[in-house]
Structure formats: structure tokens, C-alpha cells
Protein backbone atom coordinates (compact mmCIF):
# COMPACT_ATOMS: atom_id res chain seq x y z
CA UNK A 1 -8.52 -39.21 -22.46
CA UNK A 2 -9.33 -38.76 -18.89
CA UNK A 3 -8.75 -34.91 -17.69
CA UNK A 4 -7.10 -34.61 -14.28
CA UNK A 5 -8.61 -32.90 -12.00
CA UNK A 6 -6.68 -29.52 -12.33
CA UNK A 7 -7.68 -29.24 -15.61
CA UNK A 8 -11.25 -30.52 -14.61
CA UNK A 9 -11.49 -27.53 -12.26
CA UNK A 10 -9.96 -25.06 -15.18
CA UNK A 11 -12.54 -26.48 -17.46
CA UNK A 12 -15.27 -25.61 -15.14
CA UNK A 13 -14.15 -22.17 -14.13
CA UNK A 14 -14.20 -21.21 -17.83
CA UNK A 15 -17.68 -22.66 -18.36
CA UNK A 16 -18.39 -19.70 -16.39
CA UNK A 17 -19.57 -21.61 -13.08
CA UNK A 18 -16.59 -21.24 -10.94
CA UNK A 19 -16.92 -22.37 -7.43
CA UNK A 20 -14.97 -22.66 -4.39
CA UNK A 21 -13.58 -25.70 -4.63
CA UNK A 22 -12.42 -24.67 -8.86
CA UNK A 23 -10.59 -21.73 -7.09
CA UNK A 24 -9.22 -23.67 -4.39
CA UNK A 25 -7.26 -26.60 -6.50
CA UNK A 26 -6.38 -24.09 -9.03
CA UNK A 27 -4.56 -22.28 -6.26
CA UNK A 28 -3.34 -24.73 -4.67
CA UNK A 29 -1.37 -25.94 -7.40
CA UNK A 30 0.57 -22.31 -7.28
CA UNK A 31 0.74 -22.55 -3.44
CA UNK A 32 4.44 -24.22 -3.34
CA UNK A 33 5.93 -21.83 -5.80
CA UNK A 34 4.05 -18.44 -4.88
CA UNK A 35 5.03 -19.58 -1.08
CA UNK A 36 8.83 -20.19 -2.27
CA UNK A 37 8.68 -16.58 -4.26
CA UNK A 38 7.37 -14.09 -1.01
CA UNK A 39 10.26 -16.00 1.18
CA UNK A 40 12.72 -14.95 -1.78
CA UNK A 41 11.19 -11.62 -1.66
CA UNK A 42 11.31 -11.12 1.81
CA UNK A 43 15.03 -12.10 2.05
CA UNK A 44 15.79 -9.41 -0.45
CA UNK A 45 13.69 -6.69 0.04
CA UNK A 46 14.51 -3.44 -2.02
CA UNK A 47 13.30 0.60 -0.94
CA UNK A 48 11.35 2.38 -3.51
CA UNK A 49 12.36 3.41 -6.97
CA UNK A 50 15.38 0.77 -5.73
CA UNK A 51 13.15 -2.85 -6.52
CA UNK A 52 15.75 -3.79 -9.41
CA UNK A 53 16.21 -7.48 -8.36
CA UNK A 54 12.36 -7.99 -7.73
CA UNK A 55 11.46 -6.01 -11.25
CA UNK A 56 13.65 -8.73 -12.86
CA UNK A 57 12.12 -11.68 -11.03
CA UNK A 58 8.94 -10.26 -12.29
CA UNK A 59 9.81 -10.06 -15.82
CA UNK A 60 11.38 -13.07 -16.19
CA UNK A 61 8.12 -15.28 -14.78
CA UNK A 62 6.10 -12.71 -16.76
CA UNK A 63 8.15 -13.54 -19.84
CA UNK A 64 8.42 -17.58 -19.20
CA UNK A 65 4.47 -17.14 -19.15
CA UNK A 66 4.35 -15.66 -22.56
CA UNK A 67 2.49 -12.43 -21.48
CA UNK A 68 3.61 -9.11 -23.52
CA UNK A 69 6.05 -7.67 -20.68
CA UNK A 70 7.42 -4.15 -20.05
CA UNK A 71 9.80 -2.83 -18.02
CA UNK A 72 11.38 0.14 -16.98
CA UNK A 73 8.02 2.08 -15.97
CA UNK A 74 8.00 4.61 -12.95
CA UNK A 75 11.90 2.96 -13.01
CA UNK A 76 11.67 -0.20 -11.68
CA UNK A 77 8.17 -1.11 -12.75
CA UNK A 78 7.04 -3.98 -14.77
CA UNK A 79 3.59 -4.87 -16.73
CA UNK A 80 2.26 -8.21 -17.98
CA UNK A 81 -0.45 -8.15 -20.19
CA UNK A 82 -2.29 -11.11 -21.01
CA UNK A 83 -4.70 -11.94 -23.75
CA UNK A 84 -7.32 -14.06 -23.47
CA UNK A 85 -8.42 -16.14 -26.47
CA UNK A 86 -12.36 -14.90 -26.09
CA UNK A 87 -13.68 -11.13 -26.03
CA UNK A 88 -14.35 -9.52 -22.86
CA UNK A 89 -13.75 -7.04 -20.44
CA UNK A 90 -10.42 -5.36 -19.84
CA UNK A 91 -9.07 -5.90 -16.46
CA UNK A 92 -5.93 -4.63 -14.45
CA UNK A 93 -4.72 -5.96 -11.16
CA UNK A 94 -2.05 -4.59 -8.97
CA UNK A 95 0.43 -5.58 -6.31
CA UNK A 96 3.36 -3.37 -4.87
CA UNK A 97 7.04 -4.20 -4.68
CA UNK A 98 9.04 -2.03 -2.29
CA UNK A 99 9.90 -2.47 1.08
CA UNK A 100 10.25 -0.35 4.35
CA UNK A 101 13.76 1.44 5.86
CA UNK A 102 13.11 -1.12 9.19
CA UNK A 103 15.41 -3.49 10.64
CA UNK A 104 13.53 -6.63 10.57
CA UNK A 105 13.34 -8.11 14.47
CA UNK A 106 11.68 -11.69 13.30
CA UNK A 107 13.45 -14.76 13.79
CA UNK A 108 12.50 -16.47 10.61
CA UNK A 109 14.77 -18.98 8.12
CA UNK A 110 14.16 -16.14 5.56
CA UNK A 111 14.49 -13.02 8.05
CA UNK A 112 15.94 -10.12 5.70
CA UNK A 113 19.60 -9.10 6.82
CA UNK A 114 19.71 -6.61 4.35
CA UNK A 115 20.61 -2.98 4.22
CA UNK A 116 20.32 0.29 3.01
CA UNK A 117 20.35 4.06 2.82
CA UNK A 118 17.23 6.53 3.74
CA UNK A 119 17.43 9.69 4.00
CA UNK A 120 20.97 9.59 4.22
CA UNK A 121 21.34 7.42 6.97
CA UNK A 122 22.11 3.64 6.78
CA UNK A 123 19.71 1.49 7.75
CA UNK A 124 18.29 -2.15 7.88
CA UNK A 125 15.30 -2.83 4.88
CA UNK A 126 12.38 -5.21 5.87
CA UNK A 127 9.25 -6.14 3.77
CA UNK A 128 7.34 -4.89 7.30
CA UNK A 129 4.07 -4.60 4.86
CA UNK A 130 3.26 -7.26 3.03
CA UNK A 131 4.69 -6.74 -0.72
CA UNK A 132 6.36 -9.40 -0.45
CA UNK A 133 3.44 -11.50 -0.34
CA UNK A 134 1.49 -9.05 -2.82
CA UNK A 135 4.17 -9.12 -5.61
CA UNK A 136 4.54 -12.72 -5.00
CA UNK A 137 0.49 -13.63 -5.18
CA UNK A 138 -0.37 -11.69 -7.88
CA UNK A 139 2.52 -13.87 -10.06
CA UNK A 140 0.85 -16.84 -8.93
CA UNK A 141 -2.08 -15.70 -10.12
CA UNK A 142 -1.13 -14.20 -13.75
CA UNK A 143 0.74 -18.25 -13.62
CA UNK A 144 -2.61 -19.76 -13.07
CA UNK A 145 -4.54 -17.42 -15.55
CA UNK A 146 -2.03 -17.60 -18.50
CA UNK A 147 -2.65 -21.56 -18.01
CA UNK A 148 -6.44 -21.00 -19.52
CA UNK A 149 -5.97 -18.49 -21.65
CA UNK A 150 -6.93 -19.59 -24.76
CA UNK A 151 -10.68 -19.92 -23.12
CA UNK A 152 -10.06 -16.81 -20.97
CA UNK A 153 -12.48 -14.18 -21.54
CA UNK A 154 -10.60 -10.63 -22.47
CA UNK A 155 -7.73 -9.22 -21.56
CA UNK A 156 -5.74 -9.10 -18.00
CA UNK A 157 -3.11 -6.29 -17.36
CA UNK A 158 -0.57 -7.63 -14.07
CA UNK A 159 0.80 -4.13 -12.49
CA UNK A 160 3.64 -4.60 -10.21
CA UNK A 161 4.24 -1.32 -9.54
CA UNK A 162 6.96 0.49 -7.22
CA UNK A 163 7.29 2.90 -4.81
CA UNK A 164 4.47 2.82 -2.97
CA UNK A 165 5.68 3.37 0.26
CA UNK A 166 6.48 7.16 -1.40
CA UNK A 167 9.55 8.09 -3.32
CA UNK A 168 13.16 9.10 -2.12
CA UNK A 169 13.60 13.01 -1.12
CA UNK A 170 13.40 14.64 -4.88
CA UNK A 171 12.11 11.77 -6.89
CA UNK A 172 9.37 10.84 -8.57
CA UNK A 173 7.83 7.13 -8.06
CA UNK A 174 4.78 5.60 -7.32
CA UNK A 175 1.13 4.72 -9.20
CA UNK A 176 1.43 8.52 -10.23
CA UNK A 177 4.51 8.18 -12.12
CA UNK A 178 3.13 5.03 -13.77
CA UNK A 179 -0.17 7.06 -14.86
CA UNK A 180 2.15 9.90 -15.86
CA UNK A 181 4.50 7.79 -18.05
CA UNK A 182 1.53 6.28 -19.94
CA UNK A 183 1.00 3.00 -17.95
CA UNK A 184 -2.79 3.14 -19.32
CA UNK A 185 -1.78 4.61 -22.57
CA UNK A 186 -2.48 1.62 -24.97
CA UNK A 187 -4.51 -0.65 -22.23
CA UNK A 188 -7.25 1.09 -20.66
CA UNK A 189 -8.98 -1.27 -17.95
CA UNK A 190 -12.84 -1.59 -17.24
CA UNK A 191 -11.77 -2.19 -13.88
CA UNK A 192 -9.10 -2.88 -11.38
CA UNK A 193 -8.13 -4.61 -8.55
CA UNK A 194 -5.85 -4.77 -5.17
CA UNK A 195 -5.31 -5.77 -2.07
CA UNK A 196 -3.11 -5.46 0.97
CA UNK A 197 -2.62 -8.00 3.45
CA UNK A 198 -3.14 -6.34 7.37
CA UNK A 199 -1.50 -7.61 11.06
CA UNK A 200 -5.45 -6.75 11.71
CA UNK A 201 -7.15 -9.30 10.86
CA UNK A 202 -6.95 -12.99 11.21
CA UNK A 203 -6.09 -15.22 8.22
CA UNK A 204 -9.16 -16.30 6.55
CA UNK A 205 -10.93 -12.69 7.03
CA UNK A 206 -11.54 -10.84 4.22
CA UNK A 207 -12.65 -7.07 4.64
CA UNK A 208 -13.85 -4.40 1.87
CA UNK A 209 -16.15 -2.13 1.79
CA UNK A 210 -17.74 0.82 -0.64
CA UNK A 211 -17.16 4.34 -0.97
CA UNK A 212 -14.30 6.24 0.64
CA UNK A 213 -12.04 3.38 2.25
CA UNK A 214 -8.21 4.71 2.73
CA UNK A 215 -7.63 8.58 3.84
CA UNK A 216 -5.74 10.73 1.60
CA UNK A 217 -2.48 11.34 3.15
CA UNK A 218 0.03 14.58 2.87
CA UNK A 219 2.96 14.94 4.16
CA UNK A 220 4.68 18.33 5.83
CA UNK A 221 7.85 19.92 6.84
CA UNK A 222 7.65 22.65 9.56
CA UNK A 223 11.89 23.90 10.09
CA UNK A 224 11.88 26.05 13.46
CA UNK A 225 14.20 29.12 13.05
CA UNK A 226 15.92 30.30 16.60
CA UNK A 227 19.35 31.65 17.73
CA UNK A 228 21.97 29.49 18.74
CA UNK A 229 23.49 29.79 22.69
CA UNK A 230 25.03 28.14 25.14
CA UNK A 231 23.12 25.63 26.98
CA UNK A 232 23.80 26.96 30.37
CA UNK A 233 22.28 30.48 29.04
CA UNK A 234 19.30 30.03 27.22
CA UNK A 235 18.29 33.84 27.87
CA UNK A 236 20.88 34.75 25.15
CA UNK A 237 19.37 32.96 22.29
CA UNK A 238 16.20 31.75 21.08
CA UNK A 239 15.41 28.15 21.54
CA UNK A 240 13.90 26.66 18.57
CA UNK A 241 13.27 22.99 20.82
CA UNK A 242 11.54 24.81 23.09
CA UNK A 243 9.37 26.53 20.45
CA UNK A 244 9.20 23.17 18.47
CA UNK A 245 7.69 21.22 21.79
CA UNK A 246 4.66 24.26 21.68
CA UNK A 247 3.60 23.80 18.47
CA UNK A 248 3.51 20.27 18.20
CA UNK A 249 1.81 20.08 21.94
CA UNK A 250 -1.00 23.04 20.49
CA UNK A 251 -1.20 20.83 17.04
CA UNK A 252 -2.70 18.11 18.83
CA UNK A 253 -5.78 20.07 19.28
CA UNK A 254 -6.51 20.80 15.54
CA UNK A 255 -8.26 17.33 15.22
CA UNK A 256 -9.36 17.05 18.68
CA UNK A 257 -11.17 20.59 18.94
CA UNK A 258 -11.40 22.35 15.48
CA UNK A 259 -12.53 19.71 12.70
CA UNK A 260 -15.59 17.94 13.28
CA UNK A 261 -14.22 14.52 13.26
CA UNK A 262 -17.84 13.17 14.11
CA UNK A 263 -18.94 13.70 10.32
CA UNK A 264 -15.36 12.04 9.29
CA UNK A 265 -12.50 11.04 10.93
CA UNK A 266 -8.86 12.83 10.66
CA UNK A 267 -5.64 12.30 11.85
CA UNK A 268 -2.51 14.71 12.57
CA UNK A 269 1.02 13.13 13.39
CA UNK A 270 4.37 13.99 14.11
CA UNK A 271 6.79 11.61 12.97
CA UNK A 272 10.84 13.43 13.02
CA UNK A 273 12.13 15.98 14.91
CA UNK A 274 15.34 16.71 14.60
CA UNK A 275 17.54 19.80 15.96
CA UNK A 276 20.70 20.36 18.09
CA UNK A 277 24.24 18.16 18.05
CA UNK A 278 25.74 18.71 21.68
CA UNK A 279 23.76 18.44 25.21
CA UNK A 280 24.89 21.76 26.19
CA UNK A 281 24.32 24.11 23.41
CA UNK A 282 20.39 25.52 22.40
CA UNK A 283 20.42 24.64 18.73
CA UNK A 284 20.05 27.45 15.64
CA UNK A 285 16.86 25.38 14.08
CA UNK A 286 14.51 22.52 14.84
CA UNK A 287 13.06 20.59 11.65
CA UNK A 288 9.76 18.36 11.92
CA UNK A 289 7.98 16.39 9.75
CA UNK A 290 4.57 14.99 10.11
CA UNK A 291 1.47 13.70 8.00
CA UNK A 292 -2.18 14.57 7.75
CA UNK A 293 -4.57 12.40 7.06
CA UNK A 294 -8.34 12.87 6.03
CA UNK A 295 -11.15 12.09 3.80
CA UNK A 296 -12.49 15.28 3.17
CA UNK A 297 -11.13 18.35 1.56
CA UNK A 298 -12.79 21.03 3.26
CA UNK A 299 -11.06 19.20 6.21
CA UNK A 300 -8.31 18.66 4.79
CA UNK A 301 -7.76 22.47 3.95
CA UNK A 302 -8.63 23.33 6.96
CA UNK A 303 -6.21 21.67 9.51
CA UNK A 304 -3.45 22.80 7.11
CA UNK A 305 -4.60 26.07 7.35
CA UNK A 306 -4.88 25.68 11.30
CA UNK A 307 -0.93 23.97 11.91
CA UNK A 308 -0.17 26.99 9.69
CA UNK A 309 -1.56 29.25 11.75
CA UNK A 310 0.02 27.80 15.45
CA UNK A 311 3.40 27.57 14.15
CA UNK A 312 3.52 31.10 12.64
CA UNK A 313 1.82 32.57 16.17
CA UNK A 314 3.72 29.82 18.61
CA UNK A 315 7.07 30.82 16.92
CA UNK A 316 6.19 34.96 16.85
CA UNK A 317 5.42 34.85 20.31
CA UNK A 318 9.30 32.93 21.27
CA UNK A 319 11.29 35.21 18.97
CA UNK A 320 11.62 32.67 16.71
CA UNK A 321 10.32 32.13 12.95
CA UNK A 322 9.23 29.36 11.17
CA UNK A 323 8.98 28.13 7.07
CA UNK A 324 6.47 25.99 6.59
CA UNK A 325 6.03 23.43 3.45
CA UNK A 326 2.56 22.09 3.89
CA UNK A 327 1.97 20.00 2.25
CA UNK A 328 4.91 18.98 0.81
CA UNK A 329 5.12 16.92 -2.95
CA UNK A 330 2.14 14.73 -3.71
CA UNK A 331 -0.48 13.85 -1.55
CA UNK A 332 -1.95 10.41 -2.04
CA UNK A 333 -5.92 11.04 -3.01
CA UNK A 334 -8.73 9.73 -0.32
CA UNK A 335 -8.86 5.21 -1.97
CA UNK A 336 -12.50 4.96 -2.93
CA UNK A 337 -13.91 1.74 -3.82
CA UNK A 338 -16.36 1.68 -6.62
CA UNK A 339 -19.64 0.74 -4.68
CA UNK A 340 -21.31 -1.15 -7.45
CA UNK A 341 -18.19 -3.15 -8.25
CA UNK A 342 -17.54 -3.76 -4.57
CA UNK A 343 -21.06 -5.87 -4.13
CA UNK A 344 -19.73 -7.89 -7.34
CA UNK A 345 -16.45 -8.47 -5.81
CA UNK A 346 -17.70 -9.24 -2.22
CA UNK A 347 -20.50 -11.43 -3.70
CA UNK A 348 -17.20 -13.11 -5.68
CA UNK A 349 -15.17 -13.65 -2.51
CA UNK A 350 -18.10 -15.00 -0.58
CA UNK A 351 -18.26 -17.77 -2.79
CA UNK A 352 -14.47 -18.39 -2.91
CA UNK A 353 -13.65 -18.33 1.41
CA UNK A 354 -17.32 -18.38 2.28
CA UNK A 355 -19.42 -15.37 3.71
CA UNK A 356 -19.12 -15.72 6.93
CA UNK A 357 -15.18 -15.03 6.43
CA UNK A 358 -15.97 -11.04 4.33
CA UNK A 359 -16.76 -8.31 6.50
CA UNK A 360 -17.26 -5.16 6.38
CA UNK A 361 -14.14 -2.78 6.57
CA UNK A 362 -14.37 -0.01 8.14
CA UNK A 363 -12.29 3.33 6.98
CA UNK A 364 -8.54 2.76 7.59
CA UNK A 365 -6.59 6.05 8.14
CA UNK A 366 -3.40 4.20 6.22
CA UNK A 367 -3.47 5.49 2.65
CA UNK A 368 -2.64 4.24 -0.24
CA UNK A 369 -1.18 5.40 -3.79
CA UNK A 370 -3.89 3.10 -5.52
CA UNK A 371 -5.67 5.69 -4.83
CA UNK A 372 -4.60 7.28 -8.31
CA UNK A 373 -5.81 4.57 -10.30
CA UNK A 374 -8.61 4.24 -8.32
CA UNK A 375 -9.40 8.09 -9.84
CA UNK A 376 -8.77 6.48 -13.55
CA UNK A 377 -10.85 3.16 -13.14
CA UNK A 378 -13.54 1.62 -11.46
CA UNK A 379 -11.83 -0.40 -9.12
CA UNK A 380 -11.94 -2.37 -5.47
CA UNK A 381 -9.41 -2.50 -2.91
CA UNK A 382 -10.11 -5.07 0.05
CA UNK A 383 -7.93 -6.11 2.67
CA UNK A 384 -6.78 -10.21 3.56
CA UNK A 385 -5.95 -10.78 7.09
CA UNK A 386 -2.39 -12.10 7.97
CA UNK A 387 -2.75 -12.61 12.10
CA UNK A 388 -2.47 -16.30 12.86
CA UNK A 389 -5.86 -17.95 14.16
CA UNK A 390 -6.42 -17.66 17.35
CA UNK A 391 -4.67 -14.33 17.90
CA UNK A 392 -6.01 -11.19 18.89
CA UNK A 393 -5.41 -9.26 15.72
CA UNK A 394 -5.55 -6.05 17.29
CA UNK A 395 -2.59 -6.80 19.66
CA UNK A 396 -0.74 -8.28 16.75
CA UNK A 397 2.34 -5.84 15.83
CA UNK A 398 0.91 -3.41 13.21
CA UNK A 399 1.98 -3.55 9.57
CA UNK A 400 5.49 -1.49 9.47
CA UNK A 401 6.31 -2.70 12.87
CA UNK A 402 10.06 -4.55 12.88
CA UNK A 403 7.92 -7.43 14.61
CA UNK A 404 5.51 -7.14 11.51
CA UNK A 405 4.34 -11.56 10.98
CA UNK A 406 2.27 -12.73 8.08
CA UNK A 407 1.23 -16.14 8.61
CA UNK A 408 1.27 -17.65 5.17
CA UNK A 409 -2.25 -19.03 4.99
CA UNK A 410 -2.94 -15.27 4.12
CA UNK A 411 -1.69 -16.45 0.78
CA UNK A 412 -4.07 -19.58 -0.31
CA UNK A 413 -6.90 -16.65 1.11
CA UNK A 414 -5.56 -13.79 -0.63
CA UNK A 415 -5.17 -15.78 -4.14
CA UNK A 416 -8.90 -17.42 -3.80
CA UNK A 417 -10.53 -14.46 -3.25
CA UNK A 418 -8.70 -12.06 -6.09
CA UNK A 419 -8.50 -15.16 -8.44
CA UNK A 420 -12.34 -15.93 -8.39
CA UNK A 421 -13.45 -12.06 -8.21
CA UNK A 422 -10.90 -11.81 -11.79
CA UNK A 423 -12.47 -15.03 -13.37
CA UNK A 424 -16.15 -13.82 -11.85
CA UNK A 425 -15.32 -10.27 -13.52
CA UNK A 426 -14.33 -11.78 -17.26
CA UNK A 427 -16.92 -13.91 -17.68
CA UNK A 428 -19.84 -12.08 -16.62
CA UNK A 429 -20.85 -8.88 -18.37
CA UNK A 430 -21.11 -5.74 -15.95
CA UNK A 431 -25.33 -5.44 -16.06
């Protein structure tokens, strides 16, 4: 009986000499349906600790597959585990499921129209970061490995976790909540594994890199405290807008003159302000919100200890007072790739898209809630570029934008180079 030449290539890869062109046709195969699933996903994109219609897409492939599924983790989250019919290595992979409070501006077939609520206010829900394509890659994936798994070396754990994009205002959500509820309770991995596609990079670039590779990110709330007036008076109140505008004007120099950003980078923004409800009347309070983000905790402590400082002086000095939560709830940690795992997984992608496609990433001041599992497990986080060819990436609108455009060859890359880093991984002992 003549094999055909999927199963040729499945043969191969378990004979433990995957190459390219194994990867390749076994992804290919997926392409159509793991193409068909992100366009479903973007069309219905869900906010955090909200992904109930994408959970249950995941459980039901996860379940047709015959992995052992469960739900219901960090509330909408759902794990596959699959066992492989050989002993080996224990391996976890992840992909994220939620999608941003942004009113998509694309003009696509599959454009989400959908809505929502955050922070009390309606607004339009867009998959303006990729999860979409992560959720739906990584079930291509578990599809393709559950096909060989009577030869497959160990065990694979599929995380589709939610809430990355941080919970709603007093919830819990996120990789923390899955760690906290026991996600690695009965399956600890040897390793694990992400990625995120970026607006970037081109498709058919692949970055990583060792060592630190994402900033930790907090988040903080600084709520101005004045005395309400008439607009045409301000000399009879205090003006907490005023006060608001000095302290976010003397914040900017906290990175740019007091940490010494030439060891590490750091980054301070303000991203709501909100105070007042008529043009004519000085408001009672001003409340602002901003994040901080760095890769070193001495630094870290430091420009907190810095914006506490200005606002508590800037707001003395205009009669005003402030209260300030910083940070506030949990920070993500600094993502740090595992640097002897990174060679093996750049080495692995090399071979899948070819070397001249990996390059080296250099720290991104996003963060990322991987992070925490990154803290549990060796693991390596790399980066797939979604820019059509022949773009300048870096005038491409930036993931989160409303314009945000994956081109879809981001998803044959993307599958090649975490399928043949897994199958590299399980069949060749860690030296």
C-alpha cells in the first residue's frame, strides 16, 4: 500500500528528521480550515473573561480530536492535553483568545460589527491583536499533532487561555488566574511555547531573542482632588485640570532625566484623563490613568516612587490633593525567554522558514501575561510578522490600532515555525 504523501511527510517527521518541506505539507493541509477558523474568530471577537463562544469552539475541535479537554479555567479558559503514544518530554503551548474594546475600521468580508461594554461605556470589539489568528493556529496545530500521535513522543498540553489583554475593573483573569486555579496542577511542562503575531514585521520574518524580551507592565490611577467653581471664576476654586496638565507635563521627565534608560529602557504613559461635565464650570476632581513599563526593578521602584513624589508636590503647591494607587492590581512580570531553549527553538525555525527569515528581536516595551508562565517553565516567546511584503512594517498601523491588518500568510509562517520547534522539542532530548 502506497502512503500518500501527507502521511509520507508524518512518517518522516516522527523518524525524528523533520525538515522544511515535512512541516510545510503537514501545514498546509490545516491551512484551509485554520484560515476559515481566525475569519470566524475575527467576526466574533469577545473582551476578556467574556470569550464564551470562542472557549466553546475550542472545546469542541479539542474534543472531536480526542484530546482530554477542560473547561471553565480562569472562566472562559480551555486545555487540551494530548498524549503521545512514546515517552518524552512534557510540553505546553499557548495562544490567547480575547479581543480589544476598538471599533474595527477595516473593510474586510469578515470585518467584526460587533459590540460591547468597557468600562461602562459601549463600545465596538475588534481582534486589533492577533488572537484571532493565535487561537486559531494553535488548533491547527494540536489538529495536525493529534493526527501522529500514536508515534508522538510525550505529552502536549494546548493552553488557550483568556484575558490577556487584562481583566475587567475588579476581576480576576489572565495566565495568573490559570496558574492560581491549578492550570499546572496535574501537568507540569518541561517547557513552553508562544507567540504573537506583530504589524512590525513583514510576513515571513520571524524574530526571538534570549533573556529579558517583553517589559513588565503596571498600571496606575492618579484622581486629582480640587474645588469646584464657576468657569468664568477660577480664583474661587481649585482647578484640578489645571493641576492634572502639571503633573502629567513634569511626569514626562521621570524617564527622560531621572532613570538611566541607557543601561535599560523604560517607558511612562498617560492613557485617560477624565474630569469636568460642562465647558463653563472648573471640575471638583480630575482622574488619570497611565502605565509604566520597565525591565528592571530598581527602575521600576523608582519612577513609581518619582510620579509619587510630583503629584503629591504639583498638587500641594495648587491647593489641591491627590490619592494615588500605584500601581494598581497585578503587574505583568518583565517576559524572559529561556536563553538555552531559545538557540534550540531558533535553530528549529531556521530549518522550517529558512535563516535568513529569524532575526534577532530586540526588547519590545509591549508586555505580556506569558510572562507568568514564563516564571513557572522554561519557555520561548518569538514574534511572526503579519505586514504584507513589500510594506514598510514600521509605517504599518500598530497592533491595537482600529486599522490593525494581518495578512494571512502570517499563518502558514506562524504554524511552520511553532509546529517544527514542538516536533524538534519531543523528539530530541534537552542535552
Amino acid at each position: 500500500m502506497r502512503l500518500t504523501s501527507l502521511a509520507l511527510a508524518a512518517a518522516t517527521v516522527m523518524a525524528g528528521t523533520a525538515h522544511a518541506a515535512d512541516t510545510t505539507q503537514l501545514v498546509q493541509n490545516e491551512l484551509p480550515q485554520v484560515t476559515a477558523w481566525r475569519r470566524d474568530i475575527h467576526q466574533h471577537p469577545e473582551l476578556s473573561n467574556r470569550e464564551t463562544r470562542t472557549s466553546a469552539l475550542v472545546a469542541a475541535q479539542l474534543k472531536k480530536l480526542g484530546l482530554e479537554v477542560h473547561t471553565g479555567i480562569a472562566h472562559t479558559g480551555v486545555v487540551g492535553i494530548l498524549k503521545g503514544g512514546k515517552p518524552g518530554p512534557k510540553l505546553a503551548i499557548r495562544a490567547d483568545m480575547d479581543a480589544l474594546p476598538v471599533t474595527e475600521e477595516l473593510d474586510l468580508p469578515f470585518a467584526s460589527k460587533a459590540k460591547g461594554e468597557y468600562r461602562g461605556k459601549p463600545t465596538g470589539v475588534m481582534h486589533a491583536c492577533g488572537h484571532d489568528a493565535h487561537t486559531a493556529m494553535l488548533l491547527g496545530l494540536a489538529t495536525t499533532l493529534a493526527g501522529m500521535k500514536n508515534d508522538l513522543p510525550g505529552e502536549v498540553m494546548f493552553v488557550f487561555q483568556p484575558a490577556e489583554e487584562g481583566a475587567p475593573a475588579g476581576e480576576q483573569g489572565g495566565a495568573s488566574l490559570m496558574l492560581k486555579e491549578g492550570v499546572f496542577r496535574d501537568f507540569k511542562p518541561d517547557a513552553m511555547f508562544g507567540m504573537h503575531v506583530v504589524s512590525s514585521l513583514n510576513v515571513g520574518t520571524v524574530a526571538l531573542r534570549p533573556g529579558p524580551t517583553m517589559a513588565g507592565s503596571d498600571w496606575f490611577k492618579l484622581v486629582v482632588h480640587g474645588r469646584q467653581t464657576h468657569g468664568a471664576m477660577p480664583w474661587g476654586g481649585v482647578d484640578p485640570i489645571v493641576t492634572s496638565a502639571e503633573i502629567i507635563t513634569a511626569a514626562q521627565t521621570i524617564v527622560s532625566r531621572k532613570l538611566n534608560i541607557g543601561d535599560l529602557p523604560a517607558v511612562l504613559s498617560f492613557g485617560i484623563i477624565e474630569g469636568g461635565s460642562r465647558n463653563n464650570i472648573v471640575p471638583d476632581k480630575v482622574e488619570m490613568q497611565g502605565t509604566l513599563r520597565t525591565f528592571d526593578p530598581g527602575m521600576r521602584q523608582q519612577a513609581f516612587d518619582n510620579l509619587k513624589s510630583i503629584a503629591d508636590h504639583i498638587a500641594a503647591a495648587n491647593g489641591a490633593t491627590v490619592d494615588a494607587e500605584i500601581p494598581v492590581g497585578d503587574s505583568n512580570p518583565v517576559l524572559v525567554n529561556n536563553p538555552a531553549l531559545e538557540a534550540r527553538v531558533r535553530t528549529s525555525i531556521a530549518t522550517a522558514i529558512g535563516g535568513d527569515h529569524v532575526i534577532e528581536a530586540k526588547p519590545w516595551m509591549a508586555s505580556e501575561d506569558f510572562a507568568y508562565f514564563a516564571k513557572e517553565v522554561p519557555s520561548v516567546y518569538f514574534f511572526v510578522g503579519a505586514t504584507p511584503a513589500g510594506q514598510d512594517a514600521l509605517k504599518a498601523p500598530a497592533n491595537h490600532s482600529p486599522k490593525f491588518f494581518m495578512d494571512e500568510g502570517a499563518l502558514k509562517i506562524g504554524m511552520e515555525s511553532m509546529l517544527q520547534a514542538t516536533l524538534d522539542y519531543l523528539n530530541t532530548p534537552a542535552s
